[in-house]
Protein backbone atom coordinates (compact mmCIF):
# COMPACT_ATOMS: atom_id res chain seq x y z
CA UNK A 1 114.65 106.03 99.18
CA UNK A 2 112.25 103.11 99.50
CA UNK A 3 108.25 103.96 100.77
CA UNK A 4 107.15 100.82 103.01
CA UNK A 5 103.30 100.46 103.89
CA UNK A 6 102.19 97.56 106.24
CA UNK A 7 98.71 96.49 106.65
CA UNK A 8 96.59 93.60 108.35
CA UNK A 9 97.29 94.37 111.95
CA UNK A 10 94.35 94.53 114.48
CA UNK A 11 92.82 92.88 117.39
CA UNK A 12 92.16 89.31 117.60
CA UNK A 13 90.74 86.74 120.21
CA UNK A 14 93.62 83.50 121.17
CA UNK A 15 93.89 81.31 118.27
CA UNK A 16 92.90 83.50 115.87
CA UNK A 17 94.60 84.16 112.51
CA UNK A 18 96.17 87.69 111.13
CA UNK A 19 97.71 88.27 107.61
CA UNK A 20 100.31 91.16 107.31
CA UNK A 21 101.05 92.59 104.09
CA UNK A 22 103.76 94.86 103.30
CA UNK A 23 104.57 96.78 100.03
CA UNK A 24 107.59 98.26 98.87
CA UNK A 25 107.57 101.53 96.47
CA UNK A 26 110.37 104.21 95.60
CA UNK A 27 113.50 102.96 94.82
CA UNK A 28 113.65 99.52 95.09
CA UNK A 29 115.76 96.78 93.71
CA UNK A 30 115.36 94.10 91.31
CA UNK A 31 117.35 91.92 93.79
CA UNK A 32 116.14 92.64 96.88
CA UNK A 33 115.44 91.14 100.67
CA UNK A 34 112.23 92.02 102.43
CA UNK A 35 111.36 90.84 106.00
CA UNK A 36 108.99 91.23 109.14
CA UNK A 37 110.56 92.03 112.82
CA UNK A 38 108.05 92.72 115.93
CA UNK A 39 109.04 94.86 118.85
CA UNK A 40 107.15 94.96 122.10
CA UNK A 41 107.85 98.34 124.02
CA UNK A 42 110.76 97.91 126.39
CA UNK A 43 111.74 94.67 124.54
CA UNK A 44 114.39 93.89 121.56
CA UNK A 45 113.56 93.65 118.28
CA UNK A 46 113.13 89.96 116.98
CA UNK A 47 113.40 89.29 113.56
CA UNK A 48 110.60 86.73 112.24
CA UNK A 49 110.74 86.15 108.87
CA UNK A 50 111.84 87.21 105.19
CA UNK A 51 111.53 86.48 101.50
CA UNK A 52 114.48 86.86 98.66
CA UNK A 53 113.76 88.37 95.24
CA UNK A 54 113.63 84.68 93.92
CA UNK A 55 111.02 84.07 96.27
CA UNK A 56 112.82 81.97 98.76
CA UNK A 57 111.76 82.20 102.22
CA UNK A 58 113.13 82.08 105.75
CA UNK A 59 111.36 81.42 108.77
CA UNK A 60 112.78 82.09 112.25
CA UNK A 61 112.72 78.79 114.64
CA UNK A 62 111.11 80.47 117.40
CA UNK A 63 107.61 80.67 115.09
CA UNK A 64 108.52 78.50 112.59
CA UNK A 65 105.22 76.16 112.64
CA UNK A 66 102.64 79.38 113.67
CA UNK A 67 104.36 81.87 110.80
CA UNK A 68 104.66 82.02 107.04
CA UNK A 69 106.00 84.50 104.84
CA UNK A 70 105.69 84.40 101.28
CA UNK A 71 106.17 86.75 98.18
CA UNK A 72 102.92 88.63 97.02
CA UNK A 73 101.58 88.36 93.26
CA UNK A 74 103.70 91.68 92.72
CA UNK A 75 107.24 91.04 93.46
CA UNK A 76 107.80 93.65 95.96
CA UNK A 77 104.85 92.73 98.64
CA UNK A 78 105.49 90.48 101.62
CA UNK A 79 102.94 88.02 103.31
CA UNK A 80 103.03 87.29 106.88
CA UNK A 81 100.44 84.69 107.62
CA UNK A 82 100.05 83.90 111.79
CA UNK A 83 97.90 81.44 112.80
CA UNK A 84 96.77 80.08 116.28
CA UNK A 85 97.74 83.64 117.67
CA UNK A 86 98.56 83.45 121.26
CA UNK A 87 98.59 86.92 123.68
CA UNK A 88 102.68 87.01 123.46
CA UNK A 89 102.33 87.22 119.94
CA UNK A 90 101.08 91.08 120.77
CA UNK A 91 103.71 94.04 119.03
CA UNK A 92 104.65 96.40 116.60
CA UNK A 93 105.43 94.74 113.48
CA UNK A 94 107.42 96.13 111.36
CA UNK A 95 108.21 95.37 107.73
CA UNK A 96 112.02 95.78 106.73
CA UNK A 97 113.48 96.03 102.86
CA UNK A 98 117.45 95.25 101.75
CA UNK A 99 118.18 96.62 98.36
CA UNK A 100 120.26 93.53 97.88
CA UNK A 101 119.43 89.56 97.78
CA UNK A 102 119.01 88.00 101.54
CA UNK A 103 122.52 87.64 103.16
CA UNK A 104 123.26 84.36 104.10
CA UNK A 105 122.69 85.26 107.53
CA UNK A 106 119.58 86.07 106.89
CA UNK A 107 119.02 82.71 104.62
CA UNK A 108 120.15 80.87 107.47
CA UNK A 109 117.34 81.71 109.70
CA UNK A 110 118.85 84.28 112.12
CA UNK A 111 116.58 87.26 110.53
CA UNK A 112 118.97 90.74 111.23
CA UNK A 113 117.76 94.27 111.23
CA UNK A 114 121.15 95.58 110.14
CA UNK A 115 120.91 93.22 106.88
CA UNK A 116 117.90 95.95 105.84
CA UNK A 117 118.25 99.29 104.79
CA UNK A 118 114.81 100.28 105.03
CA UNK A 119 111.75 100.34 107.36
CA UNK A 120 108.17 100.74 107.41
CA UNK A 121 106.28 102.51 110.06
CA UNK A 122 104.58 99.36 111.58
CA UNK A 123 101.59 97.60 111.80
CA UNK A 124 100.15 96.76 115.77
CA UNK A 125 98.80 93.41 116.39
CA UNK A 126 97.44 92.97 119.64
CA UNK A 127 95.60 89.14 120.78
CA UNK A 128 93.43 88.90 123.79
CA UNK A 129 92.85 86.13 125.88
């Protein structure tokens, strides 16, 4: 079993910036995906972002330019940086974890929740106007 714990969510004003973190414990991999989905109730999950063992990243298009993901100084933490948050931007966001390298689905851009095995319980971020 892999333990996932996200932090950094909270309330922000338009155009402000929010860092998520996410760190993986239990039984993790040494080659392993991690990545960051949101969910808005009543909506589908969209899959944002997600970093490869090796440290290579994938950015969705749709916030490619506002979002950046990026490896933490221990190996099994994930980065979401957002900047110039907008009110649409408001969700769940969850952190996801693959016990095996990014698929090449995944590398390609189109971020999948059924490439991860594992979930976190979610962190909210919600932007006012």
């Amino acid at each position: 079993q892999v333990h996932l714990v996200e932090s950094g969510g909270g309330s922000v004003q338009s155009g402000g910036s929010l860092r998520l973190s996410c760190a993986a414990s239990g039984n993790t991999s040494s080659r392993h995906c991690m990545g960051w989905f949101r969910q808005l109730i009543g909506k589908e999950r969209e899959g944002l972002a997600a970093v490869n063992f090796d440290g290579a990243t994938t950015v969705a298009d749709s916030v490619s330019g506002r979002f950046t993901v990026s490896q933490g100084d221990a190996k099994k933490t994930v980065l979401l940086q957002i900047v110039n948050l907008r009110p649409e931007d408001t969700a769940m966001y969850y952190c996801a974890y693959s016990r095996w390298a990014c698929s090449p689905r995944v590398r390609s851009g189109v971020v999948t929740g059924s490439d991860f095995d594992y979930w976190g319980q979610g962190t909210q971020v919600t932007v006012s106007s």
